[in-house]
Protein backbone atom coordinates (compact mmCIF):
# COMPACT_ATOMS: atom_id res chain seq x y z
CA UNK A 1 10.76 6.80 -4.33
CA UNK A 2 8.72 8.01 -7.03
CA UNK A 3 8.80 10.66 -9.03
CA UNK A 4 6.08 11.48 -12.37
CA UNK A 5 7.55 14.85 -14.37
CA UNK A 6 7.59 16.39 -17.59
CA UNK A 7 10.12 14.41 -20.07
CA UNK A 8 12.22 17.98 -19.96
CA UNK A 9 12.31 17.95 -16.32
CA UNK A 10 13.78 14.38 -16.38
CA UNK A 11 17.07 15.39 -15.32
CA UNK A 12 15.50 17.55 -12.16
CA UNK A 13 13.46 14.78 -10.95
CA UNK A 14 16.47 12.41 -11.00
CA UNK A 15 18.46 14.14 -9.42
CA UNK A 16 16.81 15.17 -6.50
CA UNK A 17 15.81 11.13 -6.13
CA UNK A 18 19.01 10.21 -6.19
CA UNK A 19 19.40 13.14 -3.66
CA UNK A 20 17.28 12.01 -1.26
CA UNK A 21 19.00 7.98 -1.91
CA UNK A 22 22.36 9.20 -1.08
CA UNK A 23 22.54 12.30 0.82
CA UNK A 24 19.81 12.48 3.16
CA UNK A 25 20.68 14.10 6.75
CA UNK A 26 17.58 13.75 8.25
CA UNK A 27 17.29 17.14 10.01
CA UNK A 28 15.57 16.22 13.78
CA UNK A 29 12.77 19.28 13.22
CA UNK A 30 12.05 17.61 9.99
CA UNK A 31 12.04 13.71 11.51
CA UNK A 32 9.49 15.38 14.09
CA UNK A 33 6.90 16.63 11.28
CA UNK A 34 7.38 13.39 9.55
CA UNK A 35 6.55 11.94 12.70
CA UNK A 36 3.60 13.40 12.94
CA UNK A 37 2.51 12.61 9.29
CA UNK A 38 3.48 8.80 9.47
CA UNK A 39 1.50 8.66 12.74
CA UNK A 40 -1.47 9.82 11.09
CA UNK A 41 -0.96 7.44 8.56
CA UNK A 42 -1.15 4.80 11.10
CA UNK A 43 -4.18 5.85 13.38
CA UNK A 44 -5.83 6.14 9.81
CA UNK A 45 -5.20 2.73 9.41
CA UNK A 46 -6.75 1.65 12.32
CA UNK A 47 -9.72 3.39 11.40
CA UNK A 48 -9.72 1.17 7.78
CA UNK A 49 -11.78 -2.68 8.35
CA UNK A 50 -10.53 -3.95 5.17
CA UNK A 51 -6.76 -2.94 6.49
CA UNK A 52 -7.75 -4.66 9.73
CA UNK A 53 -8.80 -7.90 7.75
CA UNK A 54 -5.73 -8.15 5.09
CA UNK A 55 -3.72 -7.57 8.45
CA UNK A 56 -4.81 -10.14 10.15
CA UNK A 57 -4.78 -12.54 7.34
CA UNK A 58 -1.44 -11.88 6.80
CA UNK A 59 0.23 -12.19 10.48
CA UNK A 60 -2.06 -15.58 11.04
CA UNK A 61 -0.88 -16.66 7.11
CA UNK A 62 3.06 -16.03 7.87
CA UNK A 63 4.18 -17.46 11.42
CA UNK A 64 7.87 -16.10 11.13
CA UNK A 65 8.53 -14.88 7.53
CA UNK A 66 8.37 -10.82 7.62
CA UNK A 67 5.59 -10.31 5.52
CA UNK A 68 3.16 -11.04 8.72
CA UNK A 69 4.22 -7.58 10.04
CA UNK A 70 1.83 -4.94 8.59
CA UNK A 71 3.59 -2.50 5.88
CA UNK A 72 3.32 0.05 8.11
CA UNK A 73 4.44 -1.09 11.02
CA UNK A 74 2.46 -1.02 14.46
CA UNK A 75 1.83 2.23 16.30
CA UNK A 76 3.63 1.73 19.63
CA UNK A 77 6.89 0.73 17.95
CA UNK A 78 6.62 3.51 15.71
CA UNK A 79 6.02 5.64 18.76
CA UNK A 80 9.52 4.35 20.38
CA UNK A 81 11.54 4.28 17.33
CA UNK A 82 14.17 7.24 17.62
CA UNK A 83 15.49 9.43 14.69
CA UNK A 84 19.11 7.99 15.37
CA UNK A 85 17.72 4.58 14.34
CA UNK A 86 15.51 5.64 11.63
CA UNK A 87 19.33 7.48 10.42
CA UNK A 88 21.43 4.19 11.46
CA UNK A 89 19.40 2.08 9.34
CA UNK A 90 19.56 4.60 6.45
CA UNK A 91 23.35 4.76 6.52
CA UNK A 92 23.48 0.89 7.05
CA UNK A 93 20.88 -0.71 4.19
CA UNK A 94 20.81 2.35 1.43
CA UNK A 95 23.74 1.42 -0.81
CA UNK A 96 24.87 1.30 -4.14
CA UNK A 97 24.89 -2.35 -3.96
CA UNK A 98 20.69 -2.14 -3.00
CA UNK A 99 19.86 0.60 -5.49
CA UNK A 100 17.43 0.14 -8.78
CA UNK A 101 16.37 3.37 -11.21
CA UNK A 102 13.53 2.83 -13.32
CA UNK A 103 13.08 5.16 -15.96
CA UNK A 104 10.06 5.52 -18.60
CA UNK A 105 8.87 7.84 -20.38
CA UNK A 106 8.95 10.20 -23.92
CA UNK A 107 13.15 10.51 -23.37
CA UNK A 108 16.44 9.86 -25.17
CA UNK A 109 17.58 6.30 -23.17
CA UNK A 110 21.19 7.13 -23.96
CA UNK A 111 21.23 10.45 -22.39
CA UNK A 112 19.10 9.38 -19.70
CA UNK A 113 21.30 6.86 -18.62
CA UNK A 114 24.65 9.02 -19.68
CA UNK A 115 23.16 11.37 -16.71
CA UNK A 116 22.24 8.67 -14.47
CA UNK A 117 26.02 7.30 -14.70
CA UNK A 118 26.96 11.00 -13.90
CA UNK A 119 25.13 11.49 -11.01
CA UNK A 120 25.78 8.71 -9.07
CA UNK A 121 29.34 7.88 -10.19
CA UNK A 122 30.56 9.89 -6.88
CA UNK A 123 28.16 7.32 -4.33
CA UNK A 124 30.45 5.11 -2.31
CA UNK A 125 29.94 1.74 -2.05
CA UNK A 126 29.47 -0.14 1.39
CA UNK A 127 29.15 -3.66 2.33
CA UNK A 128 25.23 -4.57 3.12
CA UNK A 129 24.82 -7.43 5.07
CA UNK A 130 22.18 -10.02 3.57
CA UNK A 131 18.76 -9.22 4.90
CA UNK A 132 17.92 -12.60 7.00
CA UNK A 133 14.70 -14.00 6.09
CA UNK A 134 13.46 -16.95 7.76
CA UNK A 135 11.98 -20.12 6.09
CA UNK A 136 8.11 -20.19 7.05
CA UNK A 137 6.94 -23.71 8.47
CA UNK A 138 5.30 -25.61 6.69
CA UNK A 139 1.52 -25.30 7.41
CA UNK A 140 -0.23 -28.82 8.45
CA UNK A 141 -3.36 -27.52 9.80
CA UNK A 142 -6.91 -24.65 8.76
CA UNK A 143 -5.94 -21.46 11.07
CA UNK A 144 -8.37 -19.55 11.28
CA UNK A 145 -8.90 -15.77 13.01
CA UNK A 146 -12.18 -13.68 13.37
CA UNK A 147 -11.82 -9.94 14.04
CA UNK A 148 -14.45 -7.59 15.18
CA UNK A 149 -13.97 -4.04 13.52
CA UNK A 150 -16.24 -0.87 14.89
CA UNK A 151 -16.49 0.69 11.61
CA UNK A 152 -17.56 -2.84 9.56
CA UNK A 153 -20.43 -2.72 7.67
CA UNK A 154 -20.84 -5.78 6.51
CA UNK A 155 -18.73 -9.31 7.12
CA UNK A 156 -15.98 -10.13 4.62
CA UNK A 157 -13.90 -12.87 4.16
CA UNK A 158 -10.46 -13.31 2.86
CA UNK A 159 -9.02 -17.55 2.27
CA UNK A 160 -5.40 -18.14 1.36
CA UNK A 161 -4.10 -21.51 0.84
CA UNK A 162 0.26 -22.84 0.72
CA UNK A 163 1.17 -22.43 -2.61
CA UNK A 164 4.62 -22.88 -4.74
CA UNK A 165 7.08 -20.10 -4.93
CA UNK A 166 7.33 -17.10 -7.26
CA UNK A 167 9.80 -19.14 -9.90
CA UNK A 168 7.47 -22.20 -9.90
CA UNK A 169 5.99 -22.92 -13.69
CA UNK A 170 2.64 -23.61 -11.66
CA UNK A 171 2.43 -19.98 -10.77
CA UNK A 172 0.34 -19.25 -13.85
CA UNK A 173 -1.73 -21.75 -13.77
CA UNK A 174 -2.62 -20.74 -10.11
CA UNK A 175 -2.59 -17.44 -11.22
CA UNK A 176 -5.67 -18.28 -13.51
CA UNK A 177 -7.48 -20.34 -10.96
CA UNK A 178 -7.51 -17.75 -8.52
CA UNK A 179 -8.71 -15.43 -10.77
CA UNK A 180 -11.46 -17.50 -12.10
CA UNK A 181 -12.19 -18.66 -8.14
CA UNK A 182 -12.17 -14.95 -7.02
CA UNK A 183 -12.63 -12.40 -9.22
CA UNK A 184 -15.72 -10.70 -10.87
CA UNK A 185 -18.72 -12.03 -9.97
């Protein structure tokens, strides 16, 4: 969640985050207009070639690993998914234990965080179980996809190669090189 506000209307914004974090009921008329927004979202989507491409690359990048399922989901799942399990998960994964606040901005830090403290002293921790993410394979051969789109202009291309994880002192190095191999002209 997100929130951009005046510096005096910290406290407002902060509170109705943590709101939303803790105490959310999910009312079934207003799960049925969200509905209806997210699945706009989603046939928008479909409508998008670049989306289509990054997409693709993605689920043919990542064999098991959850980042080859698209942000935002797929539209027939979304279609079956019922508010009880939209409210199960909820209850089950938003926690204490799971919860970051990021504050910046033209504000005291001290009272910022005193009323942080205060607002969510009453939340009630629960166990989480660990989120199980698989190992990906290791990748010993090109894969390669081509996709049709009926709103593509022109052809595009996105490449990818294996590289070393996020805490690897390579990653800046790499970081460069792609940058000099694909960015600008």
């Amino acid at each position: 969640y997100h929130a951009t506000t005046a510096a005096s209307s910290f406290a407002t914004a902060f509170d109705a985050i943590a709101d939303m974090v803790a105490n959310s009921t999910f009312p079934p008329e207003e799960v049925k207009k969200e509905h209806g927004v997210v699945r706009k979202e989603l046939e928008r989507a479909s409508d998008d070639p670049d989306r289509a491409l990054y997409d693709t690359f993605e689920a043919t990048v990542y064999q098991v690993h959850p980042y080859r399922v698209p942000v935002l989901g797929y539209l027939d799942r979304f279609d079956r998914v019922t508010r009880e399990e939209v409210y199960a998960y909820y209850k089950r994964r938003y926690s204490p234990s799971n919860t970051v606040f990021i504050a910046v901005g033209d504000f005291a830090a001290a009272d910022a965080l005193t009323f942080m403290a205060k607002t969510v002293a009453p939340w009630k921790r629960t166990s989480v179980p660990p989120a199980l993410v698989p190992s990906e394979p290791e990748q010993i051969a090109p894969r390669e996809v081509a996709i049709s789109h009926h709103l593509a202009k022109v052809p595009k291309l996105i490449l990818g190669f294996p590289t070393v994880s996020a805490r690897d002192p390579d990653l800046y190095a790499l970081d460069v090189l792609a940058s000099v191999l694909g960015s600008g002209r």
